[in-house]
N, C-alpha and C. Protein backbone atom coordinates (compact mmCIF):
# COMPACT_ATOMS: atom_id res chain seq x y z
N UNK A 1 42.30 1.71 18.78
CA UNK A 1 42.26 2.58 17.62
C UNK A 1 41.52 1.91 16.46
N UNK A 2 41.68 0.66 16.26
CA UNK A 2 41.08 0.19 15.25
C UNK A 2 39.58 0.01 15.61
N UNK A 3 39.42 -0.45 16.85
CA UNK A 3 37.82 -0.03 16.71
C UNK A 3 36.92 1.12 16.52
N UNK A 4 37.77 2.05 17.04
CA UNK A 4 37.03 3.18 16.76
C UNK A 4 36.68 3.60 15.37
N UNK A 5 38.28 3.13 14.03
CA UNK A 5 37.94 3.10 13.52
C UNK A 5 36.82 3.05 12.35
N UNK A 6 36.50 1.32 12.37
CA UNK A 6 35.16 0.48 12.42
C UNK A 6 33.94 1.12 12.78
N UNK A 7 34.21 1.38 14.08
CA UNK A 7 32.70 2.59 14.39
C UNK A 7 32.83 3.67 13.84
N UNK A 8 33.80 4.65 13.43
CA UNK A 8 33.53 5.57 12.68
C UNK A 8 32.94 4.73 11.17
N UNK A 9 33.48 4.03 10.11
CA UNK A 9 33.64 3.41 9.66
C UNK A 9 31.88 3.35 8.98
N UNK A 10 31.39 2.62 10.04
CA UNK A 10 30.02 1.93 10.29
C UNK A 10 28.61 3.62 10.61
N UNK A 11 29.64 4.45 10.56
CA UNK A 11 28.78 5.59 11.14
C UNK A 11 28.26 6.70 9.90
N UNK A 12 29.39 6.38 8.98
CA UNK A 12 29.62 7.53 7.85
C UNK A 12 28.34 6.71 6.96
N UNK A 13 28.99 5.29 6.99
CA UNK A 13 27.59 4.47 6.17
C UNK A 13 26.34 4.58 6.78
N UNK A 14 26.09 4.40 7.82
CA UNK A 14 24.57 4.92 8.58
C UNK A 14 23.91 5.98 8.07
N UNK A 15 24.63 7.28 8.00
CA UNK A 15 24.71 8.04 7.81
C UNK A 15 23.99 8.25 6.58
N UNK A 16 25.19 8.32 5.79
CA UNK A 16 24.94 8.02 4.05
C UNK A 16 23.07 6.90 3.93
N UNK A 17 23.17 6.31 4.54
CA UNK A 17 21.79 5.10 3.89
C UNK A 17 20.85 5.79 4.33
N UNK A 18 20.92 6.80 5.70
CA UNK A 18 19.83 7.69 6.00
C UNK A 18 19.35 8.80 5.34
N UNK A 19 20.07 9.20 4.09
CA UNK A 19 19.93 9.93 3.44
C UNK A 19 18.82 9.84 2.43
N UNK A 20 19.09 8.29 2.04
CA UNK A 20 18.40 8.23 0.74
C UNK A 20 16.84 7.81 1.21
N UNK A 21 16.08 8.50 0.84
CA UNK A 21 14.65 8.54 1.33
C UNK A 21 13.99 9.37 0.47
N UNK A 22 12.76 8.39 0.41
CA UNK A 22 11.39 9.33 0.27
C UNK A 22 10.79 10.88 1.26
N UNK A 23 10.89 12.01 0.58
CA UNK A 23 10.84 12.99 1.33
C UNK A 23 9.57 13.93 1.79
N UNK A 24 8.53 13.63 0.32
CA UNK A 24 7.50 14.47 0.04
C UNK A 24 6.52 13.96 -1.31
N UNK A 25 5.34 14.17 -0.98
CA UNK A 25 4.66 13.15 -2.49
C UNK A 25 3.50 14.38 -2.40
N UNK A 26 3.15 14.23 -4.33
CA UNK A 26 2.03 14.95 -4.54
C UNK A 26 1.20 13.69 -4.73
N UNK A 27 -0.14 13.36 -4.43
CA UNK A 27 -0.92 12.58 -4.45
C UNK A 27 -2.45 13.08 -5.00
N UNK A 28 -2.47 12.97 -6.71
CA UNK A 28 -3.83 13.57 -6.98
C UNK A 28 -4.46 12.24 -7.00
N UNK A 29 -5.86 12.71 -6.09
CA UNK A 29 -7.22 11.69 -6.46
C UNK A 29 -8.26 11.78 -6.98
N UNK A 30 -8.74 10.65 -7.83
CA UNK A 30 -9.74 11.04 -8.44
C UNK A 30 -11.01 10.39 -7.60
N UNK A 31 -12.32 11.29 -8.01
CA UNK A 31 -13.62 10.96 -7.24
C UNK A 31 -14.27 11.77 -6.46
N UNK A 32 -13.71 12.83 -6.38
CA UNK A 32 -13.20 14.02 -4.98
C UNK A 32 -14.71 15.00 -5.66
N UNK A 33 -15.86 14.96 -5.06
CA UNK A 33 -16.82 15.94 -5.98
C UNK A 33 -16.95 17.47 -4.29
N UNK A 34 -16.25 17.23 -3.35
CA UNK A 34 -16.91 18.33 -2.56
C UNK A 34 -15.14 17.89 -1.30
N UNK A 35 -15.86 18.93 -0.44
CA UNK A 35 -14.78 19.26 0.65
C UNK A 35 -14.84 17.63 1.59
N UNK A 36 -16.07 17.42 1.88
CA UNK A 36 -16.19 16.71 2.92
C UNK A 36 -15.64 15.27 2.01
N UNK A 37 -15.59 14.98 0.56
CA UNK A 37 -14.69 14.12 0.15
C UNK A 37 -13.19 14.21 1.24
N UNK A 38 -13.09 15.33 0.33
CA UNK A 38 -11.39 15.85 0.41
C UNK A 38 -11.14 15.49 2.25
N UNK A 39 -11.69 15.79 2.93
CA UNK A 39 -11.37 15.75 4.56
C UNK A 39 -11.41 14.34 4.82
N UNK A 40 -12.56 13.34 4.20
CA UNK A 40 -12.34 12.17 4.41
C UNK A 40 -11.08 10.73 4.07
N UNK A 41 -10.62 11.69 2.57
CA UNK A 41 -9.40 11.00 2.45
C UNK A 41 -8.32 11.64 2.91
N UNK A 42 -8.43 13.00 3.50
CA UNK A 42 -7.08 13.62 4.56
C UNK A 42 -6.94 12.93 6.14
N UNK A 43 -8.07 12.94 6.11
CA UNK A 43 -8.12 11.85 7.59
C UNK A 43 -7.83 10.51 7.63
N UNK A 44 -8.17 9.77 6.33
CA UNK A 44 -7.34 8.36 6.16
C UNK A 44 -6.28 8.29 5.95
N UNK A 45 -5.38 9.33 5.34
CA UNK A 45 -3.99 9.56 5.18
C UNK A 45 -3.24 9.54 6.26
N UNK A 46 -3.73 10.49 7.32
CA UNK A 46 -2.87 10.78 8.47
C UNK A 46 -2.96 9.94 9.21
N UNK A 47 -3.68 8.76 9.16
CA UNK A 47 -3.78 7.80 10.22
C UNK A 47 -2.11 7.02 10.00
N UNK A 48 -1.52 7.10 8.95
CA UNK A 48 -0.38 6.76 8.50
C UNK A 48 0.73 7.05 9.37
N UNK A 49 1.68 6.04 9.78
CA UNK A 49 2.70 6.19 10.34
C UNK A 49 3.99 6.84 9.64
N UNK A 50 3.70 7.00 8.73
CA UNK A 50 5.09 8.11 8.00
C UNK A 50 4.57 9.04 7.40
N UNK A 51 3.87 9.72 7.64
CA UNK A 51 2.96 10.62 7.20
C UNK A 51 3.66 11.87 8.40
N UNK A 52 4.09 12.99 7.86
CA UNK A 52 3.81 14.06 8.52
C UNK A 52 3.40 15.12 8.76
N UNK A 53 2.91 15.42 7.54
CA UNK A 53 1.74 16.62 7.59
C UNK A 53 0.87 16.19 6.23
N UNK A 54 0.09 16.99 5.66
CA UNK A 54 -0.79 16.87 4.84
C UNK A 54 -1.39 18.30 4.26
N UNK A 55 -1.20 18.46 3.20
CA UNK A 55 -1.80 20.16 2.68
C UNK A 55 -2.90 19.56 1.35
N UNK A 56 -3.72 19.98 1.64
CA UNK A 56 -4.84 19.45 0.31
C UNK A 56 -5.31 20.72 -0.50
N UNK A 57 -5.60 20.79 -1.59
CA UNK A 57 -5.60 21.67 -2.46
C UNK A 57 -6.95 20.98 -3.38
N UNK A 58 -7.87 21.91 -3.12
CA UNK A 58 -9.02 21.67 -3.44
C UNK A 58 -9.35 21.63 -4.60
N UNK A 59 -9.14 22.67 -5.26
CA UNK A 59 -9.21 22.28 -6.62
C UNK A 59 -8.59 22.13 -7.80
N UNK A 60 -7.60 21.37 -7.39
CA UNK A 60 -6.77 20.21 -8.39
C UNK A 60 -7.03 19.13 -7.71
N UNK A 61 -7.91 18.53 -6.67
CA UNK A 61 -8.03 17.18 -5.75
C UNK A 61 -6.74 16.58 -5.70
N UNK A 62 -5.84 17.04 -5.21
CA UNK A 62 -4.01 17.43 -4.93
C UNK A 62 -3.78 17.30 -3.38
N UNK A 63 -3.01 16.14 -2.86
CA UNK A 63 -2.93 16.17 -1.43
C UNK A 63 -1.20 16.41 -1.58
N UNK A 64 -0.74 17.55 -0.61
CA UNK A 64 0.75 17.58 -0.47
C UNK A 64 1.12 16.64 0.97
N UNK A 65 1.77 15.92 0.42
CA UNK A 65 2.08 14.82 1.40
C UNK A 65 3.73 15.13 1.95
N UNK A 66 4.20 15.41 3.24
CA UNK A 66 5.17 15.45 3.65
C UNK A 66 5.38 14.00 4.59
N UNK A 67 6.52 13.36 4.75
CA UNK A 67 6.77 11.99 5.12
C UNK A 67 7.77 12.47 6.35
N UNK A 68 7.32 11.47 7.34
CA UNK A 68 8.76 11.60 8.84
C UNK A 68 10.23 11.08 8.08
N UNK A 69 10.80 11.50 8.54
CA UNK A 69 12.72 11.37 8.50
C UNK A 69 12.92 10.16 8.97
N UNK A 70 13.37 9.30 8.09
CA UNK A 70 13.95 8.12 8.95
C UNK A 70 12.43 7.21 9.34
N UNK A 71 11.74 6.84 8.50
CA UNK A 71 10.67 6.39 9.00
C UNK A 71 10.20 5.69 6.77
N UNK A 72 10.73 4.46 7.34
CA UNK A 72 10.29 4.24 5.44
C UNK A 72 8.56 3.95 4.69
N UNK A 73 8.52 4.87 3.56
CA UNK A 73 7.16 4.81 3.39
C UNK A 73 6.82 3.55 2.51
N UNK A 74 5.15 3.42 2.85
CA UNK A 74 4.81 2.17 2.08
C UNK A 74 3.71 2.78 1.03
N UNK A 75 3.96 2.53 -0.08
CA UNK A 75 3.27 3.34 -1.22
C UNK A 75 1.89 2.44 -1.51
N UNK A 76 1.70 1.23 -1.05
CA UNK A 76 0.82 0.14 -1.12
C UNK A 76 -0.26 0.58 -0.09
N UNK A 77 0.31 1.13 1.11
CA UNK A 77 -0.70 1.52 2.03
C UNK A 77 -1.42 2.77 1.89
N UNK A 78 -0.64 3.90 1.54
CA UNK A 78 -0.81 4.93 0.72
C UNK A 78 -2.04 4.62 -0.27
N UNK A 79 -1.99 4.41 -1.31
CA UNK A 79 -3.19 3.58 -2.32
C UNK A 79 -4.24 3.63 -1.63
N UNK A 80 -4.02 2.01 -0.43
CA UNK A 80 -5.22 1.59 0.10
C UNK A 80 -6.04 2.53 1.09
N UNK A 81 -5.20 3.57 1.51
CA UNK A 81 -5.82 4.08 2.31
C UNK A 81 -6.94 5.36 1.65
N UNK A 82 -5.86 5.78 0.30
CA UNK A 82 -7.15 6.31 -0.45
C UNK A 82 -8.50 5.45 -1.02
N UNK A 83 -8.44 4.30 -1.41
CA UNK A 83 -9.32 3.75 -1.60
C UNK A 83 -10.24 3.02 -0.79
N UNK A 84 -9.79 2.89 0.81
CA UNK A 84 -10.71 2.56 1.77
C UNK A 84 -11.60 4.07 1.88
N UNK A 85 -11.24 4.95 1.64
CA UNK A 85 -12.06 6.41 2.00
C UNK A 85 -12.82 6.47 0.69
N UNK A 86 -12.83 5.07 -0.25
CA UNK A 86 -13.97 5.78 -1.42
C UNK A 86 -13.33 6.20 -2.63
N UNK A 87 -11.99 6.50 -2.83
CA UNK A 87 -11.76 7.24 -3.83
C UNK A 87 -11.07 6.53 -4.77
N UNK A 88 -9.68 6.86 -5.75
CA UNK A 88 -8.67 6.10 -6.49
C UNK A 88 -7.66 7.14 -6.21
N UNK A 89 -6.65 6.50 -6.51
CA UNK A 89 -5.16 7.41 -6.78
C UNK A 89 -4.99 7.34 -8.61
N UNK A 90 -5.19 8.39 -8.53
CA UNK A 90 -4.77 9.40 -10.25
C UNK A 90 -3.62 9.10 -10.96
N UNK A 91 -2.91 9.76 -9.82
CA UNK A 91 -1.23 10.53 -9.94
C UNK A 91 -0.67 10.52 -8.82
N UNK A 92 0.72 9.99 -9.20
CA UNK A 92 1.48 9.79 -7.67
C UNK A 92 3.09 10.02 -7.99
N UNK A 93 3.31 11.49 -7.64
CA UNK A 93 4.69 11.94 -7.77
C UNK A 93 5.08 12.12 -6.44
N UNK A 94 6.37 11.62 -6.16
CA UNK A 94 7.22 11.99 -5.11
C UNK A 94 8.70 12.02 -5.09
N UNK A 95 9.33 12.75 -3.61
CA UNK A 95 11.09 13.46 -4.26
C UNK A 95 11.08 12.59 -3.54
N UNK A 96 12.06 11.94 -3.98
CA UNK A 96 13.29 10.69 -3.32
C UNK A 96 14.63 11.12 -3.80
N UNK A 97 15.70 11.66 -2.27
CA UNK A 97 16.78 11.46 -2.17
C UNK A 97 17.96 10.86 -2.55
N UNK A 98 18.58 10.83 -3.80
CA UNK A 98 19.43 9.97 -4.53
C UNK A 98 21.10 10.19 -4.04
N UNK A 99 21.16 11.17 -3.10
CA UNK A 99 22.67 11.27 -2.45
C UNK A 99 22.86 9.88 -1.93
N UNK A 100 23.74 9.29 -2.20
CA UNK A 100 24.76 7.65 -2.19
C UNK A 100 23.47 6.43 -2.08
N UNK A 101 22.94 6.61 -3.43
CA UNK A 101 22.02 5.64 -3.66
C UNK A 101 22.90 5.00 -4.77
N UNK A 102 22.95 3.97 -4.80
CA UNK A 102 23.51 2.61 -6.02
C UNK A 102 22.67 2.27 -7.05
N UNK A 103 22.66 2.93 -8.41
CA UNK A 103 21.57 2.38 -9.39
C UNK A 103 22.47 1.43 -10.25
N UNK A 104 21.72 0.13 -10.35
CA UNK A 104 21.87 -1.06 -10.90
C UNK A 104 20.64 -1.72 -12.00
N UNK A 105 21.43 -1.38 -13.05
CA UNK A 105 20.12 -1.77 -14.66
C UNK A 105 19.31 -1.01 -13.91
N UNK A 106 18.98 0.24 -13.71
CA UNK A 106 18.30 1.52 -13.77
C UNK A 106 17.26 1.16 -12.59
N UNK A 107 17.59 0.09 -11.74
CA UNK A 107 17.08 -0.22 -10.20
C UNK A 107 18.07 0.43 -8.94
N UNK A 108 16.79 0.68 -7.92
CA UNK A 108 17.51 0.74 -6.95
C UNK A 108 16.30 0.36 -5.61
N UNK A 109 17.34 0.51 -4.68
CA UNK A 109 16.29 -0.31 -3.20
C UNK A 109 16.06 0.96 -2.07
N UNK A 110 14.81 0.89 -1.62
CA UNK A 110 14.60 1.30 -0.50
C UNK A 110 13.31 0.87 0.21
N UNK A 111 13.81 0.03 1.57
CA UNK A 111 13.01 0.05 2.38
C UNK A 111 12.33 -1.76 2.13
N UNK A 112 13.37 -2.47 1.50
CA UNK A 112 12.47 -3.44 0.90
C UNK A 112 12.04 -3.83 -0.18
N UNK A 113 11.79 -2.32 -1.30
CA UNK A 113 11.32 -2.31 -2.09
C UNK A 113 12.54 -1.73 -3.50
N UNK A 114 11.88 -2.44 -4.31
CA UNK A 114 13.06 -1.65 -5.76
C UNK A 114 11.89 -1.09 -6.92
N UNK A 115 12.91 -0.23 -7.17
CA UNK A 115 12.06 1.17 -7.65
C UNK A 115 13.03 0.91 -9.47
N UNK A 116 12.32 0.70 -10.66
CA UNK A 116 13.02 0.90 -11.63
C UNK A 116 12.79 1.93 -12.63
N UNK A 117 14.15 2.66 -12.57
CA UNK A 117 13.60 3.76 -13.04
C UNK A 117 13.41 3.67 -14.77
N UNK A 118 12.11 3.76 -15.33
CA UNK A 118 11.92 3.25 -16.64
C UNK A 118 12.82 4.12 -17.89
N UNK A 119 13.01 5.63 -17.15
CA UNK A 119 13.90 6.02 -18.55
C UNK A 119 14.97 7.06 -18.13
N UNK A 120 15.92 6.30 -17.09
CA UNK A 120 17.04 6.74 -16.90
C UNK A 120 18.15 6.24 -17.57
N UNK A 121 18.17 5.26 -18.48
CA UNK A 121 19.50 4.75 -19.26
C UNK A 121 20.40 4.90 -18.80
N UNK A 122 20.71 4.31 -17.31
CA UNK A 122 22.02 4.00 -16.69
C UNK A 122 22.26 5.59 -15.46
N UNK A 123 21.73 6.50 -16.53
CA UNK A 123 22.38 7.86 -15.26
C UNK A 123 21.60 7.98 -14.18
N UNK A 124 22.87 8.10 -13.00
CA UNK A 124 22.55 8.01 -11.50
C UNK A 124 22.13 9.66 -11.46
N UNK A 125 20.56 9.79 -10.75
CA UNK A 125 20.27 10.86 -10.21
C UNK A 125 21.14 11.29 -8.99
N UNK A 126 20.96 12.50 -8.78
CA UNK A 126 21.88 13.05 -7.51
C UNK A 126 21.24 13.93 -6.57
N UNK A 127 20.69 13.99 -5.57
CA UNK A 127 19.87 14.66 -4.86
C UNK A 127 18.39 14.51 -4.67
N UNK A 128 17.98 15.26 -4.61
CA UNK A 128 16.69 15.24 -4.38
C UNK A 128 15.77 15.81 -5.69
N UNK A 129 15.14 14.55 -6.06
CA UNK A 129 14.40 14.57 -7.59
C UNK A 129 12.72 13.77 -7.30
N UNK A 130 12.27 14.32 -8.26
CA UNK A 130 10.57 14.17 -7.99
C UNK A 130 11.01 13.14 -8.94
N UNK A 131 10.34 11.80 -8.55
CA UNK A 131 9.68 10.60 -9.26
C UNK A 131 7.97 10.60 -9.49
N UNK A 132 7.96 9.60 -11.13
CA UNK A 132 6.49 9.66 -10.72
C UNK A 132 6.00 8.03 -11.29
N UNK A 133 5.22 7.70 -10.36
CA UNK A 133 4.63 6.25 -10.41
C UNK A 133 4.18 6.06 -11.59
N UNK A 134 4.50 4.88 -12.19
CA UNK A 134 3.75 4.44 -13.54
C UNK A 134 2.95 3.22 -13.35
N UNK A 135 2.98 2.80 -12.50
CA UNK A 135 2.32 1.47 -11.71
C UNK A 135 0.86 2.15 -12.16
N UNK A 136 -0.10 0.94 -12.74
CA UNK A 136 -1.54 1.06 -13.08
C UNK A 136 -1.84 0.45 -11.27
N UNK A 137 -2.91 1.87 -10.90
CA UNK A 137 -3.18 2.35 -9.73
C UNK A 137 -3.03 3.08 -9.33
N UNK A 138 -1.06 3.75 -10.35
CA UNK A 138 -0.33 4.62 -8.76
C UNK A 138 -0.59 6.51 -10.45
N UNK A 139 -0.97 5.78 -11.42
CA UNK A 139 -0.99 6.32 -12.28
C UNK A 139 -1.73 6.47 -13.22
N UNK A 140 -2.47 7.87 -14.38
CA UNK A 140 -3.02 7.56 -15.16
C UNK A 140 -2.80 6.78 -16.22
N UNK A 141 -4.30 5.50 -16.44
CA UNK A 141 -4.16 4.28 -17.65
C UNK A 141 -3.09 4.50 -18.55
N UNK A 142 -3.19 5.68 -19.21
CA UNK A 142 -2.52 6.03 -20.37
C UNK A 142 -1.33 5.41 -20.25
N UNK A 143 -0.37 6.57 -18.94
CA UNK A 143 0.57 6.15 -18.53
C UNK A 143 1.15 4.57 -18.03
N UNK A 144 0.59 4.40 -17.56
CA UNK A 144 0.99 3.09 -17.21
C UNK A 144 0.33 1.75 -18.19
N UNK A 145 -0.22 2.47 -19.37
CA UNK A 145 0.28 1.33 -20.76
C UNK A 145 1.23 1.83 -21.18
N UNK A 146 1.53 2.93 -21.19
CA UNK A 146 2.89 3.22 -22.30
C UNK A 146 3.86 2.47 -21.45
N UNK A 147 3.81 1.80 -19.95
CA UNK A 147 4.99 1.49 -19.65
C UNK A 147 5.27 0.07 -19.20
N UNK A 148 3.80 -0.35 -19.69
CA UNK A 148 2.77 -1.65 -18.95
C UNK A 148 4.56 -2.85 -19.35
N UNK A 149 4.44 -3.60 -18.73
CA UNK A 149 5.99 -4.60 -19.15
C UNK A 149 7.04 -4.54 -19.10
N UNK A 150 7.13 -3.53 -18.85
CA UNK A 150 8.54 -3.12 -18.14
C UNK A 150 9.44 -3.43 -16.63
N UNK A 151 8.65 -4.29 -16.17
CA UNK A 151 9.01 -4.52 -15.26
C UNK A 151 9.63 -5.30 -14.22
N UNK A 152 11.03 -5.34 -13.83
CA UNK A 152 11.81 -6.31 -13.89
C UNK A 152 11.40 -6.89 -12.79
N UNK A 153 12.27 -8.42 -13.00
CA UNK A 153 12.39 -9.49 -12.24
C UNK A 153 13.27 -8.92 -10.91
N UNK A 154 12.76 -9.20 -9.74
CA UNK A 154 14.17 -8.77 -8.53
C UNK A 154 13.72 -9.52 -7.68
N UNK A 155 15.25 -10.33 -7.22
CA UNK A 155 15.15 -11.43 -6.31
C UNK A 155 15.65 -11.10 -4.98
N UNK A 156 14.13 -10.90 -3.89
CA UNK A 156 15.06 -10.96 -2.57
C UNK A 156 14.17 -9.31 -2.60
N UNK A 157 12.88 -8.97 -2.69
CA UNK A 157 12.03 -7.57 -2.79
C UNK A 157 10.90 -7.93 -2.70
N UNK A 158 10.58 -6.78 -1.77
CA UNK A 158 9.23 -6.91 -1.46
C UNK A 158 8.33 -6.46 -2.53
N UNK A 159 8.45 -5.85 -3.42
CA UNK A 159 7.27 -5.22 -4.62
C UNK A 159 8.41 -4.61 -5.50
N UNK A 160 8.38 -4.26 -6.57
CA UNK A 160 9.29 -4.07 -7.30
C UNK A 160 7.71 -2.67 -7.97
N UNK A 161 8.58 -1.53 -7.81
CA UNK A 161 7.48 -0.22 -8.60
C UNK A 161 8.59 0.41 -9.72
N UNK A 162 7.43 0.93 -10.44
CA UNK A 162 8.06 1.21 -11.91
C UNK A 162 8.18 2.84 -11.82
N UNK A 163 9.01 4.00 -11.95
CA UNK A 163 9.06 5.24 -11.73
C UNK A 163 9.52 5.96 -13.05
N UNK A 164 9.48 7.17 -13.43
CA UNK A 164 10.06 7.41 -14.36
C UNK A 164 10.41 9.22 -13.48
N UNK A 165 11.84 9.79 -14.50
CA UNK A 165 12.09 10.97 -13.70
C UNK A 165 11.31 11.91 -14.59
């Protein structure tokens, strides 16, 4: 009985950590002057292993990015892969899953990585909420001076990105 426990136990938490994920990203790029742009950085996208579909929208140079379940994304590769096709990343909004996510000094982890959210003052999001990159690269200049330094120290992370809701 008590093991089963434990495995239930161990199952509800599985569960719960599978939740919290990156779900869907708008990805505007800049550089985009014609279609055969646009197809060349849709085709570098999908070469992506968490990538699951792709809708491009021509004229806002707007890629709708849908991500696999259970498959964690890398926002670094994302970038590079627009910029191996020639182009830059603009703007980079995406919904991340906050059902039984732990925010700590307005951080939290997924996948390796900690995400701080620059102007949540402590309140835990709940569900599914669009973030948007302030990281100079993941964002326009502007933006990411207004937020340039903000960015904490975290020990034991692979990249530490700056988000705001």
């Amino acid at each position: 009985m008590k093991t089963l426990k434990i495995f239930l136990a161990f199952m509800a938490i599985s569960v719960a950590t599978a939740n919290a994920q990156f779900t869907s990203a708008e990805l505007q790029v800049s550089g985009l002057t014609c279609s055969m742009c646009s197809k060349a950085t849709e085709k570098s996208l999908k070469t992506l292993d968490f990538v699951s579909s792709i809708k491009p929208d021509l004229n806002r140079n707007i890629f709708m990015i849908t991500f696999k379940k259970n498959v964690p994304v890398n926002f670094d590769k994302l970038s590079n892969k627009v910029q191996s096709a020639g182009f830059s990343v603009n703007n980079l909004k995406a919904v991340f899953n906050f059902n039984n996510v732990k925010l700590t000094n307005d951080i939290f982890h997924y996948a390796g990585y900690s995400f701080h959210l620059v102007n949540a003052a402590n309140k835990l999001p709940n569900g599914p909420i669009a973030v948007t990159f302030v990281d100079k690269g993941l964002a326009p200049s502007s933006l990411a001076k207004k937020y340039h330094g903000q960015k904490p120290e975290v020990p034991n992370t692979k990249k530490v990105y700056c988000v705001a809701i």
